[in-house]
Protein backbone atom coordinates (compact mmCIF):
# COMPACT_ATOMS: atom_id res chain seq x y z
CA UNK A 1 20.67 -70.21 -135.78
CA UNK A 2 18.09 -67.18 -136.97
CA UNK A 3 17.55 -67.70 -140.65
CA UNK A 4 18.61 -64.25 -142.38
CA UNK A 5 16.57 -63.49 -145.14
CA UNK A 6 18.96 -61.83 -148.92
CA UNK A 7 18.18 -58.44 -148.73
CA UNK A 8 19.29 -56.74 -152.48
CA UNK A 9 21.32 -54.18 -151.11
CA UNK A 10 22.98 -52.62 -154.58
CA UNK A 11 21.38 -55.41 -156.49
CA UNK A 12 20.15 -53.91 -159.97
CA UNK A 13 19.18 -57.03 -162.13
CA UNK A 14 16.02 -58.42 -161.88
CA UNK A 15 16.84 -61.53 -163.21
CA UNK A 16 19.88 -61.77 -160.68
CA UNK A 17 17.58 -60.83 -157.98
CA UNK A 18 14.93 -63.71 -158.63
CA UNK A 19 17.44 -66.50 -159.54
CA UNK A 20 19.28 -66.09 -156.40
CA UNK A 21 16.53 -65.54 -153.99
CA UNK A 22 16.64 -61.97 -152.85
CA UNK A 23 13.57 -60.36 -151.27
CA UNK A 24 11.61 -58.33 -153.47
CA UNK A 25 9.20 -55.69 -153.16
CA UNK A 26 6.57 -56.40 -155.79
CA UNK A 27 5.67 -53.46 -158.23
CA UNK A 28 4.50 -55.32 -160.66
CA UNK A 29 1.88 -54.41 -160.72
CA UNK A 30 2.29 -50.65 -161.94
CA UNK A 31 4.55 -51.95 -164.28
CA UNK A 32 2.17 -54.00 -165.98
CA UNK A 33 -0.58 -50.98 -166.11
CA UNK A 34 2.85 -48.94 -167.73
CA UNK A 35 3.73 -51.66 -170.60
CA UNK A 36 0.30 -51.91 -171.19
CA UNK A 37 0.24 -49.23 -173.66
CA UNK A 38 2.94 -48.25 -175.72
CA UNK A 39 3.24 -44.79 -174.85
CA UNK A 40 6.88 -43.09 -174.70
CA UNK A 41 7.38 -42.21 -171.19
CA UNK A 42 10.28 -40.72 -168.96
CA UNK A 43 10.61 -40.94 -164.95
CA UNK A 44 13.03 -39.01 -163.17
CA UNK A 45 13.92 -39.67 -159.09
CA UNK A 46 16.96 -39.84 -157.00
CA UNK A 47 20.24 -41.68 -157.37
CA UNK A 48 19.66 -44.87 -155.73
CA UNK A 49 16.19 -44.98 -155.69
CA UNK A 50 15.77 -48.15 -158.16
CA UNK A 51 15.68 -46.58 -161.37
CA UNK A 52 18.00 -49.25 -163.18
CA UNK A 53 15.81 -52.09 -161.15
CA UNK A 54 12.95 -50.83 -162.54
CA UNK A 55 14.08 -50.83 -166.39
CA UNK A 56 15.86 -54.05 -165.63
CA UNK A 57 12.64 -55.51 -164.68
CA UNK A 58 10.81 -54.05 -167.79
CA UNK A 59 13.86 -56.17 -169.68
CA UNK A 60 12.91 -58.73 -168.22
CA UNK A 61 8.91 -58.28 -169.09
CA UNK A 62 9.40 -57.75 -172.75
CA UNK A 63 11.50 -60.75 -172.87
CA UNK A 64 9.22 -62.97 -172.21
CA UNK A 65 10.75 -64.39 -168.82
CA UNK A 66 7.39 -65.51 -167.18
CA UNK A 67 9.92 -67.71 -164.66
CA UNK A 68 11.12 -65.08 -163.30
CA UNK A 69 7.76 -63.13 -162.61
CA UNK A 70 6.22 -66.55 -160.87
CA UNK A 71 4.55 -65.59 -157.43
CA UNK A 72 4.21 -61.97 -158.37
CA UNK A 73 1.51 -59.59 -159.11
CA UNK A 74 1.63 -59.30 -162.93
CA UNK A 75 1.71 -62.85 -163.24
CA UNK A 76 -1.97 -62.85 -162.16
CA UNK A 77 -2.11 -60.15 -165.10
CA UNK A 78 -0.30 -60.91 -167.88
CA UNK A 79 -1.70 -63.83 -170.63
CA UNK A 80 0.99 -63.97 -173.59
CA UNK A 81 4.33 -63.33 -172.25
CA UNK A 82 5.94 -62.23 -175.74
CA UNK A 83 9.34 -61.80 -176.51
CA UNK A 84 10.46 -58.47 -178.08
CA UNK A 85 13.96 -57.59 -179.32
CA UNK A 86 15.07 -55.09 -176.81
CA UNK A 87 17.79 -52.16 -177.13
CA UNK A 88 19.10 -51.14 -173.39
CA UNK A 89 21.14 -48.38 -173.12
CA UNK A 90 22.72 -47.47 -169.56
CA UNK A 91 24.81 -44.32 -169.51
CA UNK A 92 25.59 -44.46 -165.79
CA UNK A 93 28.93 -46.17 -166.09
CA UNK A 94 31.41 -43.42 -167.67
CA UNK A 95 32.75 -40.14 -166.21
CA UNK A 96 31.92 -38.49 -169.59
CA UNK A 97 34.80 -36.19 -169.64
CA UNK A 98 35.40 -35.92 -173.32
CA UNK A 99 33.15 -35.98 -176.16
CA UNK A 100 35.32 -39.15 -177.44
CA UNK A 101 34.20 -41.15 -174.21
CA UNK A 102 30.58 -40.24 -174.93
CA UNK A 103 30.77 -41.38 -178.72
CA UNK A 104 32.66 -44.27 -177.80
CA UNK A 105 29.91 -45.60 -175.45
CA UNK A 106 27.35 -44.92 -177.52
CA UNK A 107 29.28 -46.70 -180.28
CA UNK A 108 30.21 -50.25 -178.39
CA UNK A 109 26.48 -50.27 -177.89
CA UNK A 110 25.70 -49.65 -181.32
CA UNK A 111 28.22 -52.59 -182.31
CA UNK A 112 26.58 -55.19 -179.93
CA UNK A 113 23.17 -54.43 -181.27
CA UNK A 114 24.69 -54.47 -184.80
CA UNK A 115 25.95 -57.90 -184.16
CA UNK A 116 22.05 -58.88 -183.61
CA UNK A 117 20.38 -57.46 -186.16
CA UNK A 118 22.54 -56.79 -189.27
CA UNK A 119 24.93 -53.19 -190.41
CA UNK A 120 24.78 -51.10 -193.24
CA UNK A 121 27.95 -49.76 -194.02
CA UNK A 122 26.45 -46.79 -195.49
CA UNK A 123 25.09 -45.75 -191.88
CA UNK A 124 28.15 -44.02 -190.69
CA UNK A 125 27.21 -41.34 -187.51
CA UNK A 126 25.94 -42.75 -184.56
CA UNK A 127 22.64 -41.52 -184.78
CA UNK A 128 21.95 -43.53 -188.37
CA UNK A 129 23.25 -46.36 -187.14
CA UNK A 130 20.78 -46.34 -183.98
CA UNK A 131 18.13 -45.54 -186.84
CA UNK A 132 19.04 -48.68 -188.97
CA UNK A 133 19.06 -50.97 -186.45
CA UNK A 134 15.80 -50.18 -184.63
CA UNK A 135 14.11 -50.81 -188.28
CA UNK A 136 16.13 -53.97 -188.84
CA UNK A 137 15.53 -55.22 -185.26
CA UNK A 138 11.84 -55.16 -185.81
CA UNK A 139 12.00 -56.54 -189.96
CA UNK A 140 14.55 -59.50 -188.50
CA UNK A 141 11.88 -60.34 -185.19
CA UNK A 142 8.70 -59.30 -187.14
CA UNK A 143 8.39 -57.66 -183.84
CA UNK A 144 8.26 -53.90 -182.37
CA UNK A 145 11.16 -52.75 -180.62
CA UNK A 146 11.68 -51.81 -176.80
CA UNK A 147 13.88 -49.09 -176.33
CA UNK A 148 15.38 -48.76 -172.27
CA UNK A 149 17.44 -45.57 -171.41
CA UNK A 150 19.16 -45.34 -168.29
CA UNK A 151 20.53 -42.27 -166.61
CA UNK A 152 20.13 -40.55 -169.95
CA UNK A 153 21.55 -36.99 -168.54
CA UNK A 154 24.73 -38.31 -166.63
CA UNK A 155 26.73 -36.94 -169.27
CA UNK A 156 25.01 -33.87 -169.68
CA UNK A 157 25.22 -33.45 -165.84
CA UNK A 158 28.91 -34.44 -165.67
CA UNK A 159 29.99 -31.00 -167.75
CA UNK A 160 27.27 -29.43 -165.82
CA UNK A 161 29.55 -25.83 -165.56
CA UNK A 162 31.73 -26.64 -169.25
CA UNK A 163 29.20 -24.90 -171.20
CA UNK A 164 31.14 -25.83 -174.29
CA UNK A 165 31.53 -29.67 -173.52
CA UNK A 166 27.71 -29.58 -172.30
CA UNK A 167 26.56 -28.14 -175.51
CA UNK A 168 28.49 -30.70 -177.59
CA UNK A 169 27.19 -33.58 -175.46
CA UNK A 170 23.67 -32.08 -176.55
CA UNK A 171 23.86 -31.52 -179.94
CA UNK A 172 25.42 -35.29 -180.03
CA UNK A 173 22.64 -36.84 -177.70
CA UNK A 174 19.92 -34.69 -179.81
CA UNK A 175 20.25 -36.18 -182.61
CA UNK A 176 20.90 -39.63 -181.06
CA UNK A 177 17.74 -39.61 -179.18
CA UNK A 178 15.57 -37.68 -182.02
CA UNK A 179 15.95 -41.20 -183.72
CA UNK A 180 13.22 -42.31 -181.54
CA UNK A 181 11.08 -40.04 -182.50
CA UNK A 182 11.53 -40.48 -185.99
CA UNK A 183 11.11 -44.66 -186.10
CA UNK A 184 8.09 -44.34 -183.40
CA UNK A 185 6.27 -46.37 -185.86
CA UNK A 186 8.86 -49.87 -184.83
CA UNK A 187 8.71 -48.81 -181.42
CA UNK A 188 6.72 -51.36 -178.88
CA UNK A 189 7.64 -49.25 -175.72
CA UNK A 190 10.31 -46.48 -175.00
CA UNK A 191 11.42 -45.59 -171.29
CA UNK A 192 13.89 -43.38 -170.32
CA UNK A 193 15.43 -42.51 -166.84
CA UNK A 194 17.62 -39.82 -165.14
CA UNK A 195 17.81 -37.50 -162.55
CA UNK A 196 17.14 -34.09 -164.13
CA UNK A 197 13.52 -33.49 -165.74
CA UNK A 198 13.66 -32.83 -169.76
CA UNK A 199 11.19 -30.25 -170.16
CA UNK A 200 13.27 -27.50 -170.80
CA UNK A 201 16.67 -29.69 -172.29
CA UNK A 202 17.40 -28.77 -175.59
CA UNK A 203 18.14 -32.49 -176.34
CA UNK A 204 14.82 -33.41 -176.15
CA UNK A 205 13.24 -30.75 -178.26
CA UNK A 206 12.80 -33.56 -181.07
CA UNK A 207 11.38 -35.81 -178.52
CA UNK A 208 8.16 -34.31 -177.19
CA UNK A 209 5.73 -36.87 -177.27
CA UNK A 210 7.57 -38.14 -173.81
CA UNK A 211 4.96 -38.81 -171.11
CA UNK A 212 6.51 -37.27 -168.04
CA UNK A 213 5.07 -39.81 -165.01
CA UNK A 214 7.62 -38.46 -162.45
CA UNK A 215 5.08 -36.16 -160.87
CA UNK A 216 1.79 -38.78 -161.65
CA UNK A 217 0.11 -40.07 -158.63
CA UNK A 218 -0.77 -43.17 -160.15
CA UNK A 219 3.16 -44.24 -160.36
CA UNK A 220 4.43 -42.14 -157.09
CA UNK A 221 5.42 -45.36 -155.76
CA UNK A 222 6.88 -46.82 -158.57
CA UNK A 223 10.00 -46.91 -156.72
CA UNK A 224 10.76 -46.41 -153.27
CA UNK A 225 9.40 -48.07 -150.03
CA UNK A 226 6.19 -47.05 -148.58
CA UNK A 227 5.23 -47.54 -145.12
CA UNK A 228 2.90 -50.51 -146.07
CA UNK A 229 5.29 -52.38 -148.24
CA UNK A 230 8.23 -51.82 -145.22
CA UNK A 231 5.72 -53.54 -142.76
CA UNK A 232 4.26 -56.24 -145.47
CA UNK A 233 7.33 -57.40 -146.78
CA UNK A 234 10.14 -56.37 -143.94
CA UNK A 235 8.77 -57.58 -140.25
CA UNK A 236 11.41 -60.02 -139.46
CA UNK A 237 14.30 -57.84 -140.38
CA UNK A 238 12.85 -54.89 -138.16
CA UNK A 239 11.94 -57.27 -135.50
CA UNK A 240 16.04 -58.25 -135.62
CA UNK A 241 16.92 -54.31 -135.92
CA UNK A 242 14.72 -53.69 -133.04
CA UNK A 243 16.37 -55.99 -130.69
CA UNK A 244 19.54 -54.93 -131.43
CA UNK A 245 18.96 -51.88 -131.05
CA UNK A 246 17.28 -52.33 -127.78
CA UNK A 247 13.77 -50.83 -129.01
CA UNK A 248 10.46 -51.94 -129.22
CA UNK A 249 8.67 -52.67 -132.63
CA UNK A 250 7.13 -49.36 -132.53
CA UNK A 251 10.27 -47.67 -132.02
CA UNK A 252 12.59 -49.19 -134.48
CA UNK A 253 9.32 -47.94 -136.93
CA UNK A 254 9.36 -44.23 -135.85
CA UNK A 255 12.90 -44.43 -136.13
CA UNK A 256 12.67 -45.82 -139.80
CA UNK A 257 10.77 -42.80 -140.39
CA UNK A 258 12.69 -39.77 -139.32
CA UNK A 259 15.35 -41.09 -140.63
CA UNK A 260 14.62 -42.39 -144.08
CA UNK A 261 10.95 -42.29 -144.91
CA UNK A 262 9.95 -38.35 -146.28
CA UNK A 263 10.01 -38.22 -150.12
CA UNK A 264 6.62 -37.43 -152.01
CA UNK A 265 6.64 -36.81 -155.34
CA UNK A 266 3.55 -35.07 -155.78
CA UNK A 267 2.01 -32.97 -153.05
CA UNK A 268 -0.61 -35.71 -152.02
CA UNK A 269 1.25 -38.91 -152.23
CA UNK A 270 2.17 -41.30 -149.67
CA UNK A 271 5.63 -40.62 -148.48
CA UNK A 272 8.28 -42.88 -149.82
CA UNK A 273 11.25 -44.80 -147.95
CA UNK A 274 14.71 -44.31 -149.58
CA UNK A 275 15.02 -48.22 -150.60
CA UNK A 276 18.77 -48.32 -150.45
CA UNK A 277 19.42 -46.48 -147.05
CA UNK A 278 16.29 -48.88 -145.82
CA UNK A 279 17.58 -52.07 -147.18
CA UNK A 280 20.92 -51.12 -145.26
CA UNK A 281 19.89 -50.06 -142.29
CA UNK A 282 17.84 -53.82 -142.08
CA UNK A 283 20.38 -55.56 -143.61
CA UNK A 284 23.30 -54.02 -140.55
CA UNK A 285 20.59 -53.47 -137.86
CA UNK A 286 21.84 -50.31 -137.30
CA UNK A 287 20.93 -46.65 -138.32
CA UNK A 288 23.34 -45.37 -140.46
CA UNK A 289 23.53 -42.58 -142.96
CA UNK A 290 24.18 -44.98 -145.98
CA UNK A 291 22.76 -42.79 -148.87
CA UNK A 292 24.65 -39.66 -148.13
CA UNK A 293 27.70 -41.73 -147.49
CA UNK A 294 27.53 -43.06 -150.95
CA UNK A 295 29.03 -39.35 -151.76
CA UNK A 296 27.28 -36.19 -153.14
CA UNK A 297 27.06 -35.81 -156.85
CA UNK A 298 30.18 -34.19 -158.51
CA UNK A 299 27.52 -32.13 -160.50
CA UNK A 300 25.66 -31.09 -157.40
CA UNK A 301 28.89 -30.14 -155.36
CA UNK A 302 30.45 -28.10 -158.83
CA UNK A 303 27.44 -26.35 -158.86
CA UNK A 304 26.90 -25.19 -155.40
CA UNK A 305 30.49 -24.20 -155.14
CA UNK A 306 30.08 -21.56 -157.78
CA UNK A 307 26.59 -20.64 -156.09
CA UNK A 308 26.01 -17.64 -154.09
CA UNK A 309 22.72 -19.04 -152.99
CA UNK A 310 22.41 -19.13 -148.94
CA UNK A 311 21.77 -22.70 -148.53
CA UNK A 312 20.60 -22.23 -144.91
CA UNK A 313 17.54 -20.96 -146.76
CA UNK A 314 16.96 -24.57 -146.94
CA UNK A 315 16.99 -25.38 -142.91
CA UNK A 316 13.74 -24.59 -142.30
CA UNK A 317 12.16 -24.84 -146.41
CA UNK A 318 11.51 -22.55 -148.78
CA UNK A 319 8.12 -22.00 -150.99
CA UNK A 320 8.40 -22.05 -154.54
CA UNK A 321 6.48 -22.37 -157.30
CA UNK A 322 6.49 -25.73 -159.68
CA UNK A 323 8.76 -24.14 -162.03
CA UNK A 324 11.58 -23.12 -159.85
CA UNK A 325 12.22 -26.60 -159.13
CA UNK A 326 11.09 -29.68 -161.58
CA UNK A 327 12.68 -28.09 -164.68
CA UNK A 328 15.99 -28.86 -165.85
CA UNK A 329 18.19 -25.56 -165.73
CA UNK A 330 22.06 -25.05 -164.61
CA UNK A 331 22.37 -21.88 -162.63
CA UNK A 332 24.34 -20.43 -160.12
CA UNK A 333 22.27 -18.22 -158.52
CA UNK A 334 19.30 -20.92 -158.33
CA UNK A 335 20.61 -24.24 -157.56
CA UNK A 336 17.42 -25.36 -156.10
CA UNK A 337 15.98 -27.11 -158.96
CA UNK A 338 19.34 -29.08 -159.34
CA UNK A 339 19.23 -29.65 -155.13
CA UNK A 340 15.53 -30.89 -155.28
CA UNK A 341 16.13 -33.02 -158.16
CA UNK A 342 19.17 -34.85 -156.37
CA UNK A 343 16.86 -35.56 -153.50
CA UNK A 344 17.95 -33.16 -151.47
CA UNK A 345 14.26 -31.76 -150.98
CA UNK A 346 10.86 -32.96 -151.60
CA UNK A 347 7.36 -31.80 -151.64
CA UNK A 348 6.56 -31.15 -148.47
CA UNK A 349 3.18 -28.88 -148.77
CA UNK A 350 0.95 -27.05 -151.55
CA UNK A 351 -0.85 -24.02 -151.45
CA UNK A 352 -4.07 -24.49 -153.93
CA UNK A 353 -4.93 -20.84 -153.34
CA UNK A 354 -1.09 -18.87 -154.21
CA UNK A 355 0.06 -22.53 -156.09
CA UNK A 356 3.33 -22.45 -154.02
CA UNK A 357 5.04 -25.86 -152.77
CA UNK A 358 7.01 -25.93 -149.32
CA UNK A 359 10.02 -27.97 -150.07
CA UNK A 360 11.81 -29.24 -146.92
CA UNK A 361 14.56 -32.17 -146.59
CA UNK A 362 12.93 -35.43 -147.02
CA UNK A 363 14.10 -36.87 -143.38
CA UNK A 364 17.09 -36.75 -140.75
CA UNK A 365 19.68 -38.70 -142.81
CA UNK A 366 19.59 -36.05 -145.47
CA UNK A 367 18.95 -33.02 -143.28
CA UNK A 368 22.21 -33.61 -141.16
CA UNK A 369 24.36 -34.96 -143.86
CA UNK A 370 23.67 -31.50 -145.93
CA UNK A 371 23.88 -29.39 -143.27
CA UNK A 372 27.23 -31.43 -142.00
CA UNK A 373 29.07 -31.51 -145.70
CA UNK A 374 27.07 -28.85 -148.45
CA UNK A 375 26.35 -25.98 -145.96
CA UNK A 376 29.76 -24.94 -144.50
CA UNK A 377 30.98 -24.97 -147.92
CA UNK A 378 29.94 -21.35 -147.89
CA UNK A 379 31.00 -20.73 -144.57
């Protein structure tokens, strides 16, 4: 019987994901040249693109679990292995439809991290309680604190058209995050994640030492699939797809490629695989639209309902400029930024002389799925 190799389709733990013996695609490597420094930085992609992955494997780092990293490239790298006390936040898990569910999931963090290092009862709103306990976490450990943010906009994006729920969410989260600003001096390392970009987000105004690497060659691949790593670490699973499927090698490649490969993140890198659509498609043997059938924002689809904006615009790509699509803004009569940011688009070309971009769908799956279930919306 054909030995099928665990492919970590949905799998978002690191630790999980070594224990148990599912296939990894090493990044290590990047991720060692990142927590090398202790610089504050912020990377926005796709849903399902390995975002929590990626932070849970930073956990992982800073907690000193050199068994888990055995066989990879920052073992090669890495010398100490220290431990650091480490504050993870994931907002992903609420629908965020009252300012009472925000608070309250900000709060049972807040309590499990008070358990660890200590309360003062004096420290009653949610942002001096964060405060306190980033300075006690690194008095109790004698160690700087790591601070891990995950999907830090999903409630921001989830009253994306209540302008009066979205502003409270902001002024709430602004002053929550601003802590990190002001106790930079216990901080070790800060990362945060989401889908929208925070240059122009109000909430971050008290947090602008973030380094933005979502557009940095150097970490374009920080997740995703390239070409490479799909041959390198994937052969026998599109050796299995291809005979299934009645191709050759070759084929069951190209056809990898239309259909999922496409994303680049800046206008000269590599393109990048969708990892979960991939990691389906080998895991079935069978082309299938996975990502778009994992359902279209309920941000995205609110916004382009009240849009005016011809979508079929989109068909064939549009030029734009850097700003009308990488900064955060909710509008109507532009939803391209929001569309892009989704990973609905990507970089497709640059014009050095007129500094315009050509954004075009990223591959089949997503071209047919939007034109199939966002376009006759307006029809």
């Amino acid at each position: 019987m054909e030995q099928i190799r665990k492919l970590p389709v949905g799998i978002q733990s690191f630790e999980v994901l070594r224990i148990d013996g599912y296939l990894y695609v090493d990044k290590t490597a990047m991720i060692y040249q990142l927590v090398s420094t202790s610089n504050p930085y912020f990377l926005s992609r796709p849903r399902r693109f390995g975002k929590s992955l990626l932070l849970s494997t930073i956990e992982a780092y800073f907690d000193g679990r050199k068994d888990l990293f055995e066989g990879l490239a920052i073992a090669d790298l890495e010398k100490k292995w220290e431990k650091y006390p480490i504050l993870y936040l994931d907002l992903n898990a609420e629908k965020y439809d009252s300012v009472e569910c925000l608070e309250l999931m900000l709060s049972i963090n807040l309590d499990k991290w008070e358990k660890l290092y200590g309360k003062n009862e004096s420290e009653r709103s949610l942002s001096s309680r964060f405060s306190g306990i980033i300075e006690r976490a690194y008095e109790k450990t004698g160690k700087r604190v790591v601070v891990l943010i995950d999907e830090y906009d999903k409630p921001m994006l989830n009253a994306i058209l209540d302008e009066e729920l979205s502003n409270k969410y902001r002024t709430i989260l602004k002053a929550f995050y601003g802590v990190l600003k002001s106790s930079g001096k216990y901080l070790r390392f800060l990362f945060l994640t989401g889908v929208t970009k925070f240059a122009k987000v109000s909430v971050f105004s008290d947090l602008n030492q973030l380094v933005d690497i979502s557009v940095e060659d150097d970490y374009a691949e920080l997740c995703g699939i390239t070409q490479k790593e799909l041959l390198q670490f994937f052969t026998p699973e599109l050796n299995r797809l291809a005979e299934k499927q009645k191709m050759s090698f070759d084929e069951a490649v190209a056809k990898m490629t239309k259909q999922y490969d496409g994303y680049h993140f800046t206008y000269n890198a590599e393109g990048m695989f969708n990892p979960f659509s991939v990691l389906k498609a080998l895991n079935f043997s069978n082309f299938g639209d996975y990502w778009f059938q994992t359902g279209t924002p309920t941000y995205l689809v609110d916004l382009l309902k009240e849009s005016n904006y011809d979508l079929r615009k989109l068909i064939d790509g549009i030029e734009v400029k850097s700003s009308d699509f990488t900064e955060y803004r909710v509008d109507v009569k532009n939803p391209v930024p929001m569309i892009y940011q989704s990973g609905y688009l990507t970089i497709k070309g640059y014009d050095k002389n007129y500094k315009l971009y050509t954004l075009r769908f990223p591959n089949e799956e997503v071209k047919y799925g939007f034109i199939d279930f966002l376009v006759p919306m307006q029809w």
